[in-house]
Protein backbone atom coordinates (compact mmCIF):
# COMPACT_ATOMS: atom_id res chain seq x y z
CA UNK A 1 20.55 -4.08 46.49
CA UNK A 2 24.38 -4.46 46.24
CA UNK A 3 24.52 -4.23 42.67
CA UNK A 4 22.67 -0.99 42.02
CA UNK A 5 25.06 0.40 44.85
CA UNK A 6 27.98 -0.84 42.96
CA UNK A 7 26.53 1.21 39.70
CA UNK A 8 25.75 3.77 41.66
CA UNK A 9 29.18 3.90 43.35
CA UNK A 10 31.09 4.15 39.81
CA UNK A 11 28.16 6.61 38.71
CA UNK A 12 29.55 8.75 41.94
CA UNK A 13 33.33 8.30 41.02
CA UNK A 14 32.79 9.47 37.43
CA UNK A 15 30.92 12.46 38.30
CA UNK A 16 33.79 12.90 40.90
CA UNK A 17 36.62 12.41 37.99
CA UNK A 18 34.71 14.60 35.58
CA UNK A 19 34.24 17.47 38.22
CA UNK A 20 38.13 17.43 38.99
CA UNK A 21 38.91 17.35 35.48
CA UNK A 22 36.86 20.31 34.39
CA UNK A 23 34.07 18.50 33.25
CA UNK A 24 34.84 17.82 29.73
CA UNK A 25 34.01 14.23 29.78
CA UNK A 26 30.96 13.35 31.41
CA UNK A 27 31.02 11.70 34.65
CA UNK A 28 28.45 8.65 33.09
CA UNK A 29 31.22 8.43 30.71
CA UNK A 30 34.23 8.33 33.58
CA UNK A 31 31.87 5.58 34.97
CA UNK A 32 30.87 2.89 33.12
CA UNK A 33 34.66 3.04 31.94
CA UNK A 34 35.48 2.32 34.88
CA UNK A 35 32.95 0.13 35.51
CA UNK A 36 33.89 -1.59 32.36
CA UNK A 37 37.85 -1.70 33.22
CA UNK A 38 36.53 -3.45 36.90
CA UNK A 39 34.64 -6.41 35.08
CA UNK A 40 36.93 -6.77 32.47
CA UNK A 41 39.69 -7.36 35.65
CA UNK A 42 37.27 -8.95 37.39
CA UNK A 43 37.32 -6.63 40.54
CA UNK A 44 33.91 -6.95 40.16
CA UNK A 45 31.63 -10.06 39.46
CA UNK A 46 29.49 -9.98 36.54
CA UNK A 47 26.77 -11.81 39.21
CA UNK A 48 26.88 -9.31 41.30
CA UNK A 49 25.59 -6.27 38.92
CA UNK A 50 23.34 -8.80 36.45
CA UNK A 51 20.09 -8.22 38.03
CA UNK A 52 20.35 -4.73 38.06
CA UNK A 53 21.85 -4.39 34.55
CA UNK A 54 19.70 -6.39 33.35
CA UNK A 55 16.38 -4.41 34.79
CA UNK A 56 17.86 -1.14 33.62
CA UNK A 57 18.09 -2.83 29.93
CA UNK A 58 14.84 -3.76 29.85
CA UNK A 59 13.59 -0.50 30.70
CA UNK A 60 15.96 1.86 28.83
CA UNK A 61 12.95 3.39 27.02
CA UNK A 62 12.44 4.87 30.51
CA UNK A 63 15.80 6.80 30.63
CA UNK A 64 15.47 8.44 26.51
CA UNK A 65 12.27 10.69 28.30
CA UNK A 66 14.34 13.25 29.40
CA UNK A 67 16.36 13.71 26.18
CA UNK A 68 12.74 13.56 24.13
CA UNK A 69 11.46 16.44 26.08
CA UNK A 70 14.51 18.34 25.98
CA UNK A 71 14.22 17.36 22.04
CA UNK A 72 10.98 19.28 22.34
CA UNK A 73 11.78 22.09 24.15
CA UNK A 74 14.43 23.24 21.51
CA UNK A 75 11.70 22.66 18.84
CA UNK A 76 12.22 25.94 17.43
CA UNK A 77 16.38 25.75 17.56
CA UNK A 78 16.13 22.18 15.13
CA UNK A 79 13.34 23.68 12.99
CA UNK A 80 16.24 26.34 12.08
CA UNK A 81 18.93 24.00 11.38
CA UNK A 82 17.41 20.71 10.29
CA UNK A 83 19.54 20.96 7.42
CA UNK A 84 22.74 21.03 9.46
CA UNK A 85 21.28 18.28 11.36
CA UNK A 86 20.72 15.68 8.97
CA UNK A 87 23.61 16.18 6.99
CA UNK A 88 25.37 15.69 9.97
CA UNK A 89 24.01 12.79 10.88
CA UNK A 90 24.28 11.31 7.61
CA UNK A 91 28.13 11.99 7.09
CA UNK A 92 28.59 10.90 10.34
CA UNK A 93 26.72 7.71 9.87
CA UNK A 94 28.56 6.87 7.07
CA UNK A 95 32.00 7.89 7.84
CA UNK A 96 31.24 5.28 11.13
CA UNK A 97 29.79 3.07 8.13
CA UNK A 98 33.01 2.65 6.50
CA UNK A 99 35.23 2.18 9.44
CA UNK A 100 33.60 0.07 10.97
CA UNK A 101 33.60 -2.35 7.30
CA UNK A 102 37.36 -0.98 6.54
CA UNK A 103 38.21 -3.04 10.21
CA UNK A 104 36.10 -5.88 9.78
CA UNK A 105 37.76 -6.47 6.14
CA UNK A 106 41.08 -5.82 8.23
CA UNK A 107 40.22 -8.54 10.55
CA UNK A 108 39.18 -11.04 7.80
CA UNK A 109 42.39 -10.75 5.98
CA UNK A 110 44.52 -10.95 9.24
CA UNK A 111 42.21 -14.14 10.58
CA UNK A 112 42.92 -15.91 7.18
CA UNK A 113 46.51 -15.66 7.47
């Protein structure tokens, strides 16, 4: 019980954040960076959220429903630009493709020396 009150307490202070800021970021984003920056400092223990975390991992499926149906419900919008779609996701992909290799090979080098 504490630990989904914990996640739902950062959830809260997020949404909070996000609504003073003009809601640019979203507050899920303003929370689990917070969230993040708390374990990482240990103002909160991993323990106490692992349960919860891990329950809400196992059943992610669960939470991609309501971005499926949305999917759906703009059917006719993506059948007009699935063009623009895919190449967008494929440049995208690889542009993240090759960064993510161009740091890896930086890391290499700097870990042999």
């Amino acid at each position: 019980m504490k630990g989904i009150l914990i996640i739902l307490g950062f959830l809260v202070l997020g949404e909070l954040i996000s609504w003073l800021t003009g809601g640019f970021v979203p507050g899920n984003i303003f929370g689990m960076v917070i969230m993040f920056l708390a374990l990482q400092t240990k103002l909160v223990k991993e323990d106490s959220v692992a349960s919860v975390s891990n329950f809400l991992t196992k059943n992610m499926a669960l939470m991609f429903l309501p971005a499926g149906v949305g999917l759906m419900a703009a059917y006719e919008l993506i059948a007009e630009n699935w063009i623009s779609i895919v190449l967008n996701i494929t440049v995208t992909t690889l542009i993240v493709m090759a960064v993510v290799g161009l740091i890896v090979e930086r890391k290499k080098k700097e870990d042999k020396q």
